[in-house]
Structure formats: structure tokens, C-alpha cells
C-alpha atoms as a PDB file:
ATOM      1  CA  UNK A   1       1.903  23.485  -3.367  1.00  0.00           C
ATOM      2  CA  UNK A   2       3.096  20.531  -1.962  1.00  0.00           C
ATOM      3  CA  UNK A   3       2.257  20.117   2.092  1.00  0.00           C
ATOM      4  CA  UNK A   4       5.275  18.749   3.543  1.00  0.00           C
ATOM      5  CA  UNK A   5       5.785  17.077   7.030  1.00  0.00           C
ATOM      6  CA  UNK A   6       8.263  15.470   9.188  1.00  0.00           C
ATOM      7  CA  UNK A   7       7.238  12.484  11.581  1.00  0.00           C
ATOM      8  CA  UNK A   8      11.085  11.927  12.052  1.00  0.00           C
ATOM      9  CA  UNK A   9      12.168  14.037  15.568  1.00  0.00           C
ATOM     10  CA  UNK A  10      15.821  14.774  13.960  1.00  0.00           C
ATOM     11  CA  UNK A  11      15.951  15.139   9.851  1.00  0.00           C
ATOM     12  CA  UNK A  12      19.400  14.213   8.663  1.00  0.00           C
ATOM     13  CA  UNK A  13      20.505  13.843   5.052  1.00  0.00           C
ATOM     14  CA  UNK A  14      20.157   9.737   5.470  1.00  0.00           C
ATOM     15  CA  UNK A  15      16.633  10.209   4.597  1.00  0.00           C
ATOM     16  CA  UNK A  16      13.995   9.401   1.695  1.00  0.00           C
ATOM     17  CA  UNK A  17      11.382  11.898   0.107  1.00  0.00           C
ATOM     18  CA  UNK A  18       8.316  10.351   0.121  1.00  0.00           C
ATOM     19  CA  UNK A  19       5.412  11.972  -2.075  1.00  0.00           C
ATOM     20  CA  UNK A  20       2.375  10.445  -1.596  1.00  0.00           C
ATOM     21  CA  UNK A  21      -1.477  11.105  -1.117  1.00  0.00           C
ATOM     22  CA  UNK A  22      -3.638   9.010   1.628  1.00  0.00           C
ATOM     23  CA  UNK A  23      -4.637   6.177  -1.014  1.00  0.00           C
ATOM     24  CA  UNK A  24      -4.198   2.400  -1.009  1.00  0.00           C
ATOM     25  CA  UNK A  25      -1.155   2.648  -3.129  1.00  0.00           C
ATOM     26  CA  UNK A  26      -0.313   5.961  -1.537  1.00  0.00           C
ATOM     27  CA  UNK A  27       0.080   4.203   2.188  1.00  0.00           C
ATOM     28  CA  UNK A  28       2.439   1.382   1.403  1.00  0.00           C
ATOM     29  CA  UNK A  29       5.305   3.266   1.600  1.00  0.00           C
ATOM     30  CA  UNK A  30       5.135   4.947   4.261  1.00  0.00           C
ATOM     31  CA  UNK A  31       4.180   1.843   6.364  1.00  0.00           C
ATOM     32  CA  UNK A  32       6.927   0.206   4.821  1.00  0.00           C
ATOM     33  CA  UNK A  33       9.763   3.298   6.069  1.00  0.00           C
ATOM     34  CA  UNK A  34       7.703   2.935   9.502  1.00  0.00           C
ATOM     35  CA  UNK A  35       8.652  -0.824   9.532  1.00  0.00           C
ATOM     36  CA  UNK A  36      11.975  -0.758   8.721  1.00  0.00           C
ATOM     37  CA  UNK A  37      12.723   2.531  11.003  1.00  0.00           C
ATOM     38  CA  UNK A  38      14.349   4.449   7.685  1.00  0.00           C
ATOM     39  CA  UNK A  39      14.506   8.453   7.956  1.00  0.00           C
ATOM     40  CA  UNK A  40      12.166  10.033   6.095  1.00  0.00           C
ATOM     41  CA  UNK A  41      10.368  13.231   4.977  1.00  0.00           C
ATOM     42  CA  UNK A  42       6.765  13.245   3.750  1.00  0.00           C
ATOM     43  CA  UNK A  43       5.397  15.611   0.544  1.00  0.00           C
ATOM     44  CA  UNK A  44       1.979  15.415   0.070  1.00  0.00           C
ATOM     45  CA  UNK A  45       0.749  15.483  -3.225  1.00  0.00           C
ATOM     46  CA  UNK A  46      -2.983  16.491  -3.903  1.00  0.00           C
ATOM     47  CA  UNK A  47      -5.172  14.626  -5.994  1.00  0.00           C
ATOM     48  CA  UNK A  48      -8.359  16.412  -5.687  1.00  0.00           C
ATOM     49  CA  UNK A  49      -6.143  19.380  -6.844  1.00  0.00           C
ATOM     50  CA  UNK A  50      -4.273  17.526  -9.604  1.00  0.00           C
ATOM     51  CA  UNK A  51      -1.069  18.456  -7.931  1.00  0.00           C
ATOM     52  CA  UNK A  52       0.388  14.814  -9.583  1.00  0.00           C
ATOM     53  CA  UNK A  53       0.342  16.587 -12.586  1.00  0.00           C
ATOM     54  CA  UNK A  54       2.706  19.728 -11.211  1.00  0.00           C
ATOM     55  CA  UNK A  55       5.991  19.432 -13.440  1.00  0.00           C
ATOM     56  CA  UNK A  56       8.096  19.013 -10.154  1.00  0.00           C
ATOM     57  CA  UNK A  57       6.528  15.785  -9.839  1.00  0.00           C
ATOM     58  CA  UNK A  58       6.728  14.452 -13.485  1.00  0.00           C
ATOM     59  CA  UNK A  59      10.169  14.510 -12.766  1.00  0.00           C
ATOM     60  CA  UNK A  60       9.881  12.094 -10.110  1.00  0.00           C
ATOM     61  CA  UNK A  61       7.105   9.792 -11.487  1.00  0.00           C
ATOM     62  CA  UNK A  62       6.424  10.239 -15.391  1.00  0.00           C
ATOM     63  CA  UNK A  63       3.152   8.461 -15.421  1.00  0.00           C
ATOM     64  CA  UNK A  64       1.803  11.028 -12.536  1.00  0.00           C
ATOM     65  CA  UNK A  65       0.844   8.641 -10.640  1.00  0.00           C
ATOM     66  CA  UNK A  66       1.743   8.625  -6.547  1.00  0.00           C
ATOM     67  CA  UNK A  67       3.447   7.371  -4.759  1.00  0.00           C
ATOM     68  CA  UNK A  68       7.400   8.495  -5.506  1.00  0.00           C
ATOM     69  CA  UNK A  69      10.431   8.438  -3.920  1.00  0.00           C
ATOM     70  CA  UNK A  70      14.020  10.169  -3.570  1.00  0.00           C
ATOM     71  CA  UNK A  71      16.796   8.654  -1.567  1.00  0.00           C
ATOM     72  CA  UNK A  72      18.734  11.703  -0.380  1.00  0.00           C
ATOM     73  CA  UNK A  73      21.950   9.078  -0.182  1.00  0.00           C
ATOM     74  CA  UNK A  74      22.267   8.143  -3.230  1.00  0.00           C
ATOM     75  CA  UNK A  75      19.855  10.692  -5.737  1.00  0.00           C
ATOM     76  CA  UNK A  76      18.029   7.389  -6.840  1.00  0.00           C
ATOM     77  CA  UNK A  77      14.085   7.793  -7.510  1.00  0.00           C
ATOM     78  CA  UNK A  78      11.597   5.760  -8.294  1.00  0.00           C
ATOM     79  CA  UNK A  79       8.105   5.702  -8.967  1.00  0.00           C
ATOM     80  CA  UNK A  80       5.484   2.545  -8.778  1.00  0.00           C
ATOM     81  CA  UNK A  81       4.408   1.313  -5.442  1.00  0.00           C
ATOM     82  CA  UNK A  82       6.396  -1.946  -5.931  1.00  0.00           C
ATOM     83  CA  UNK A  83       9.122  -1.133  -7.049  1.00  0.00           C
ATOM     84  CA  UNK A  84       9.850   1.342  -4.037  1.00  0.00           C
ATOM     85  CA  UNK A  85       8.841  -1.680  -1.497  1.00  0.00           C
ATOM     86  CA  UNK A  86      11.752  -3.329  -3.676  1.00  0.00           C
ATOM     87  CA  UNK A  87      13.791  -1.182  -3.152  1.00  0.00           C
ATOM     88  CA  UNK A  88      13.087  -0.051   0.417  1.00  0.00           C
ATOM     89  CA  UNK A  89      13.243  -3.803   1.332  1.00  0.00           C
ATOM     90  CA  UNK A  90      16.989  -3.816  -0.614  1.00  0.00           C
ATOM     91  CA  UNK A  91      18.117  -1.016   1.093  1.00  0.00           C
ATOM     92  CA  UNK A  92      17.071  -1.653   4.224  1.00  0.00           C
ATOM     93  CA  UNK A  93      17.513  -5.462   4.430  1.00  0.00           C
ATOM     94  CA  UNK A  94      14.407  -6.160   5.852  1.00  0.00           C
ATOM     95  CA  UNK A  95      10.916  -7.974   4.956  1.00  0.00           C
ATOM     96  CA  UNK A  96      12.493  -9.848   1.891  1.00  0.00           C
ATOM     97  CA  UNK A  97      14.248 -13.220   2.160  1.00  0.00           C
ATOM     98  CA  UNK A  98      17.504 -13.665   1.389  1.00  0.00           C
ATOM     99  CA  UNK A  99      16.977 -17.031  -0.153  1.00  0.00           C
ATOM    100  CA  UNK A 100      15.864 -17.490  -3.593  1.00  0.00           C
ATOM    101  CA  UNK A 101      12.677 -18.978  -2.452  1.00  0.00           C
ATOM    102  CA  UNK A 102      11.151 -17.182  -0.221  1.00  0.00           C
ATOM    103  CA  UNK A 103      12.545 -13.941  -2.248  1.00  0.00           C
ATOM    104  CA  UNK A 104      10.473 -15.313  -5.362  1.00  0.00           C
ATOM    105  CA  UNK A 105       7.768 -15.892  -3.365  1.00  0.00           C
ATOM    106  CA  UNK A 106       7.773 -12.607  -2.097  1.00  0.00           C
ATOM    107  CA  UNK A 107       8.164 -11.453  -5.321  1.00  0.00           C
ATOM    108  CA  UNK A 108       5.013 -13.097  -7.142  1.00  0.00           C
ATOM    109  CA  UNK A 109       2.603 -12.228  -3.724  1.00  0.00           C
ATOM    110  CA  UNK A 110       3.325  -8.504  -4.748  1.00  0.00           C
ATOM    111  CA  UNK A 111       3.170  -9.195  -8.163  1.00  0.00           C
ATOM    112  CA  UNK A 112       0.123 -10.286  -7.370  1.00  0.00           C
ATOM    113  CA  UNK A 113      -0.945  -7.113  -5.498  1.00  0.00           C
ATOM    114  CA  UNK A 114       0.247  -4.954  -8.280  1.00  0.00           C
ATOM    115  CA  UNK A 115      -1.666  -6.590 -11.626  1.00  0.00           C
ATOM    116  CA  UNK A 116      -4.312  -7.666  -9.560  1.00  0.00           C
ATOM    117  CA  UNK A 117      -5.226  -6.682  -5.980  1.00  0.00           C
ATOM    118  CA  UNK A 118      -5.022  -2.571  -6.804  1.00  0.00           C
ATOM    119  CA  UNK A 119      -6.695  -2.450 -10.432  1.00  0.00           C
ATOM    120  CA  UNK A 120      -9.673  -4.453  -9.029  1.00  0.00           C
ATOM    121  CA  UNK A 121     -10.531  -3.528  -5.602  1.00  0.00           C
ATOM    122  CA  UNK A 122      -9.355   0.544  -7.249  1.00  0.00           C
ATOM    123  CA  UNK A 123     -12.241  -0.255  -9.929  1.00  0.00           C
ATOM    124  CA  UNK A 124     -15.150  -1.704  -7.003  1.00  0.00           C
ATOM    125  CA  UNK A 125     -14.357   1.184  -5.203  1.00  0.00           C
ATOM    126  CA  UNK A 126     -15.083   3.380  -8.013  1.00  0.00           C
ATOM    127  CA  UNK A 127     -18.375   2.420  -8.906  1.00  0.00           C
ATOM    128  CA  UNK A 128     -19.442   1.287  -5.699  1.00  0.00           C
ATOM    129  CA  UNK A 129     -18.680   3.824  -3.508  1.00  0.00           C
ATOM    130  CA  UNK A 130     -17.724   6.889  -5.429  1.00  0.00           C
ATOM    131  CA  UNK A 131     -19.993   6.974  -8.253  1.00  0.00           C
ATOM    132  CA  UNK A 132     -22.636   4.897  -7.368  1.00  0.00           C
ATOM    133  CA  UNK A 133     -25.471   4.180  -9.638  1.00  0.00           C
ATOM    134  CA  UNK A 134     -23.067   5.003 -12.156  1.00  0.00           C
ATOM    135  CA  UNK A 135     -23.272   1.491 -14.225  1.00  0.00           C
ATOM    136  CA  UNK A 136     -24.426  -1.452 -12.208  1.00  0.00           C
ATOM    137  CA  UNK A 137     -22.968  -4.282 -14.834  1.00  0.00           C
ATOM    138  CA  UNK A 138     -19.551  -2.311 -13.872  1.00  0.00           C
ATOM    139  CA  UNK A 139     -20.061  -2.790 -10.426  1.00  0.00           C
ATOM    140  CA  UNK A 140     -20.933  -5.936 -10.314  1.00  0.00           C
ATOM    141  CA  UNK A 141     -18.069  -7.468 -12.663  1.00  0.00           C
ATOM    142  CA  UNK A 142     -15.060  -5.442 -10.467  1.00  0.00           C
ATOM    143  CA  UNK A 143     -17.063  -6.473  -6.895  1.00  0.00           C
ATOM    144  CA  UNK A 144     -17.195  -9.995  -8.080  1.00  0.00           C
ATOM    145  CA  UNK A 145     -13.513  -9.954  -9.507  1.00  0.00           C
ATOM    146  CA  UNK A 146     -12.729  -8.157  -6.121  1.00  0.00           C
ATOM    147  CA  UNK A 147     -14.391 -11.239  -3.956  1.00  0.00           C
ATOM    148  CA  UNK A 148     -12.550 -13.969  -6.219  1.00  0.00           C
ATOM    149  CA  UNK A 149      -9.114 -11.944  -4.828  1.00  0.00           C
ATOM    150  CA  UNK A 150     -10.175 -12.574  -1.566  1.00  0.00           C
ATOM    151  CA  UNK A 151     -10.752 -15.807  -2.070  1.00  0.00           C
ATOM    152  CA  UNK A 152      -7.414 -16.677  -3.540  1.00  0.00           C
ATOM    153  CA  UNK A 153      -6.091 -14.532  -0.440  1.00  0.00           C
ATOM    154  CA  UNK A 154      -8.051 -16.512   2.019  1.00  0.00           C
ATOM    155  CA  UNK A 155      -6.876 -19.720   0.614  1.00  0.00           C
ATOM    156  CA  UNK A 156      -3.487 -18.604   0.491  1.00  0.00           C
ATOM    157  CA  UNK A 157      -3.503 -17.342   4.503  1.00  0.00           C
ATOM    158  CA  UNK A 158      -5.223 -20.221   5.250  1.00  0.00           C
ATOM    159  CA  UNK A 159      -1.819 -22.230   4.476  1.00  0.00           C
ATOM    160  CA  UNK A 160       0.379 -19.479   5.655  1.00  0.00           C
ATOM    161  CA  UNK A 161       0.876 -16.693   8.210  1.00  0.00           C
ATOM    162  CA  UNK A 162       1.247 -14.607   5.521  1.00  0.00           C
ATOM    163  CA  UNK A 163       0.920 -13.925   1.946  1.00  0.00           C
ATOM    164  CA  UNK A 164       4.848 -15.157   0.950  1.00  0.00           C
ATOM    165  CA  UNK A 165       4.835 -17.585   3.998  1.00  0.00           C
ATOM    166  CA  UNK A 166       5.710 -17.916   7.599  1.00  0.00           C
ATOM    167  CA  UNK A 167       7.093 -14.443   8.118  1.00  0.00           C
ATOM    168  CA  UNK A 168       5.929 -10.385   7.297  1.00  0.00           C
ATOM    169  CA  UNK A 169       6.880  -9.100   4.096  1.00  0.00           C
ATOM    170  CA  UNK A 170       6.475  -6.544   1.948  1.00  0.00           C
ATOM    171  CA  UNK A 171       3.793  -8.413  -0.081  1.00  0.00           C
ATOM    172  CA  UNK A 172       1.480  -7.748   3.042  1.00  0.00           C
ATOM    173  CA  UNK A 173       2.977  -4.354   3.202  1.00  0.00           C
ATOM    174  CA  UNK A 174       1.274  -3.908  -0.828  1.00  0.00           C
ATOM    175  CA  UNK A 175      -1.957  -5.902   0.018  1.00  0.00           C
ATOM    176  CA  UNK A 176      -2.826  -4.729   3.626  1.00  0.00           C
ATOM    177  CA  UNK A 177      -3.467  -0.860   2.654  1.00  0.00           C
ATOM    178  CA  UNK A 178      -5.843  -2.445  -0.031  1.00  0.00           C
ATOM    179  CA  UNK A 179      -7.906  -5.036   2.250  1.00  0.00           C
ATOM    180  CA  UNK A 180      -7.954  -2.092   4.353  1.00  0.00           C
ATOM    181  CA  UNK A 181     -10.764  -0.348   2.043  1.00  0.00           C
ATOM    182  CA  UNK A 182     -12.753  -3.250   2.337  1.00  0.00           C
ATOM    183  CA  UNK A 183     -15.689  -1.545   3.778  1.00  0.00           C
ATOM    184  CA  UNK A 184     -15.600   1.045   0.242  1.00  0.00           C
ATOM    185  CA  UNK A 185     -15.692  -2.275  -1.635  1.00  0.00           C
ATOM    186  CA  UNK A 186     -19.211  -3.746   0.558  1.00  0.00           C
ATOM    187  CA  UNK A 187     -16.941  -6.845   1.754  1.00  0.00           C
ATOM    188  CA  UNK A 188     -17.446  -8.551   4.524  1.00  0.00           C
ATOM    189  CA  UNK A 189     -14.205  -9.826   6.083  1.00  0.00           C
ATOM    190  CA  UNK A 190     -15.909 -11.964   8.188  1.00  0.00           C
ATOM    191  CA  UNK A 191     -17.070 -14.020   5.295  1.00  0.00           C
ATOM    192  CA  UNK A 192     -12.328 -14.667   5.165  1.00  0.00           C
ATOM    193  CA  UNK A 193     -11.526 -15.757   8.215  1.00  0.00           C
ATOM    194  CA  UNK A 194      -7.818 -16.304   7.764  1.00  0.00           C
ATOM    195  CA  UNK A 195      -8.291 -12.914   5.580  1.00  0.00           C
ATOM    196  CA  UNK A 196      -9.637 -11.150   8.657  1.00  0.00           C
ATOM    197  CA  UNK A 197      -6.996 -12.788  10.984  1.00  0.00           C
ATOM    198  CA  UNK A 198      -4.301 -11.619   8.908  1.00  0.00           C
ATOM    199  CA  UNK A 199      -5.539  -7.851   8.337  1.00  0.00           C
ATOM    200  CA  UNK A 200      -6.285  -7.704  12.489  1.00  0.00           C
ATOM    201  CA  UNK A 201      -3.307  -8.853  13.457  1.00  0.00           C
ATOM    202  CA  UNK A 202      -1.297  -6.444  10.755  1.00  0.00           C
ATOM    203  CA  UNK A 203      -3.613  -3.268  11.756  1.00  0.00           C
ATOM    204  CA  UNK A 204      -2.415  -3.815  15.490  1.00  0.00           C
ATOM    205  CA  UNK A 205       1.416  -3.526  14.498  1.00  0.00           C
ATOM    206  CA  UNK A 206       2.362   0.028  15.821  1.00  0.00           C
ATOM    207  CA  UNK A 207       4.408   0.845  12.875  1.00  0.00           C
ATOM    208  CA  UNK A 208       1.224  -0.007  10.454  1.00  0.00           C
ATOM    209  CA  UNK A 209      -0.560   2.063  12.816  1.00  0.00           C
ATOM    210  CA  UNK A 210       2.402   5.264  12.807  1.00  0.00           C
ATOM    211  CA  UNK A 211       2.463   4.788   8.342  1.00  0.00           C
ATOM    212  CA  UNK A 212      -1.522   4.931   7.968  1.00  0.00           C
ATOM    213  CA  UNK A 213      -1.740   8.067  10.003  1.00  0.00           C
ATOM    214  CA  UNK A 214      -0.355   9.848   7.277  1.00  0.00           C
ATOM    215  CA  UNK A 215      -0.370  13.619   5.991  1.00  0.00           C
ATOM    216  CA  UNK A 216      -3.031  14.817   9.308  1.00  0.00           C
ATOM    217  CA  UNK A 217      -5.608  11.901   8.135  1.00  0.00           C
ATOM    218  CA  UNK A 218      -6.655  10.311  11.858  1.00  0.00           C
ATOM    219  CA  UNK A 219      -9.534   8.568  10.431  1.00  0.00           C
ATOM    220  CA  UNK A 220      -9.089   5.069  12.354  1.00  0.00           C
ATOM    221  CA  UNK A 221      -7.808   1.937  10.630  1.00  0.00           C
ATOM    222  CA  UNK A 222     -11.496   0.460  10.039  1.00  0.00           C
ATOM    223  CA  UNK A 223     -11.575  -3.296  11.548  1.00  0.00           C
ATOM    224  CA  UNK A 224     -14.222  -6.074  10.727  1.00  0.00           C
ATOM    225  CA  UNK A 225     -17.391  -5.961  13.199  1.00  0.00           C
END
């Protein structure tokens, strides 16, 4: 079974179906609804009981993989993290430039997210904190490929406010949810400053705050000591 929810106070058929579990990948879209104040209704779909494999939602995301989406407006789904902040952001009008540059540069910060950020920091966290012991040479290769990422992300924030530039996107939207886990991956945001100044001042937004509490999780957004 899927457990649904409702955080909107009046449902209305303007509204998108998010199914999702509490992951990295899992959280970006429903900070990403909370940002840009879009209706929508929550299913939760169950890893631990394989409930990405239910036929319902093949339907929605062939690979059975969360999160997915269905616009109630238009009968449009999608599947793939990104490509729902795409087309959140489209639909919505908010957190993507307008302008070809900034929209590219949007574009190549999630990209960037996507083929790096969540394969890497998902891998560290698998042999670091859930199977631990498990192969040490794997550890070590995804924690050191996960501290290069911050490094390019350090450097990057370091020139910006943000990952695409001078103003919120949905490329932080993607990488936020993943820094956020830092703490499963045994990194030290105080060794990124402008990494650490970034995630802070994200994790205090309200509407970051109102998307991570997702599905009855209230663990706390963990912040650097």
C-alpha cells in the first residue's frame, strides 16, 4: 500500500501527485513544490518494502526508481529527479532564468547533481554507513570521489551565492538534499566553508524546512558542528 498524505489545507484538482520515499533524490521534489507554493498530494512509496516495484508505480516511473510525478492539470508524468525540477520550475516559472545564460547554467549545475553528486555521495553512503566493513577499497574510492565533489562545489560557491550564480535555483534544490547526508558520508563541512555557508543558509529557508519533513520523518535537518 501506498501511505498517502496531504500537507495542502484545501486539495483541489490544480495539484501534483508526488510519490516519493525520504531519500536524497526522494526530497527534491517536494522542497521544490514547497518553494514554489504548487498544490500537491504526497504517496509514499516504500523501499524497505519494495513497494517501487508495485505495477501501479511502473506505470509512473519504468525504471522503479522514486521519485515520480502526475500533474492532475494536464495528465503529464514524469519520472527522474531532474527532469521533474524541470518541469516544476517550467510550470511554475520560478528558480530557472529566463535568459539563455543563466538557464544553461542552471541546467549544467543539475546536470552536475544528476551524473555526479547522487551516484557518488549514494555509493559513500553505501559502504560507509550502511554496510560498513563491507569492502574498504570501495569505500575509500566513492569517499574520495565524494570529497573531490565538494571541492568543485566549494570552489564553485566560493565565486557565487549559489551553484548557477547569484540567485536560488533548482540546481541547489538537486544538490542541497544530497550535502544534507553529509554526516552518512564522514564529511566534515567545516573543512567547505562556502559549502557550509551555502547548505546553512538553504536549511534555514522555511519551505526547505516544510519539503524535508516529509511522509511523518521529523528527524532534524542535521547542521555542521
Amino acid at each position: 500500500m501506498l501511505w498517502r498524505v496531504n500537507p495542502q489545507p484545501e486539495p483541489s484538482f490544480h495539484m501534483i501527485e508526488l510519490y516519493t520515499w525520504t531519500t536524497g533524490n526522494g526530497r527534491k521534489p517536494s522542497i521544490a513544490l514547497e518553494e514554489m507554493g504548487l498544490a500537491y498530494e504526497i504517496q509514499g512509496v516504500d523501499l524497505a518494502k519494495n513497494e517501487q516495484y508495485s505495477a501501479e508505480f511502473t506505470l509512473l516511473s519504468p525504471n522503479n526508481k522514486i521519485p515520480a510525478i502526475r500533474d492532475r492539470d494536464t495528465g503529464q508524468t514524469i519520472f527522474e529527479s531532474g527532469a521533474i525540477l524541470l518541469y516544476l520550475a517550467e510550470k511554475s516559472g520560478k528558480f530557472l532564468p529566463k535568459d539563455e545564460a543563466g538557464r544553461w547554467s542552471v541546467i549544467q549545475w543539475l546536470m552536475w547533481q544528476m551524473g555526479g553528486v547522487g551516484p557518488m555521495f549514494g555509493q559513500a553512503m553505501h559502504f560507509i554507513h550502511y554496510n560498513p566493513g563491507a569492502s574498504d577499497y570501495a569505500a575509500n574510492r566513492y569517499l574520495t570521489e565524494a570529497k573531490r565533489l565538494y571541492s568543485v562545489l566549494d570552489r564553485r560557491l566560493g565565486e557565487a551565492a549559489y551553484a548557477a550564480g547569484e540567485d536560488y535555483t533548482i540546481a541547489d534544490m538537486a544538490i542541497w538534499p544530497w550535502v544534507a547526508r553529509h554526516p552518512m558520508q564522514t564529511v566534515d563541512l567545516n573543512e567547505y566553508p562556502n559549502v557550509r555557508r551555502w547548505y546553512v543558509e538553504i536549511a534555514n529557508r522555511p519551505s526547505v524546512q516544510r519539503g524535508w519533513s516529509i511522509l511523518g520523518d521529523t528527524s532534524p535537518i542535521p547542521l555542521p558542528g
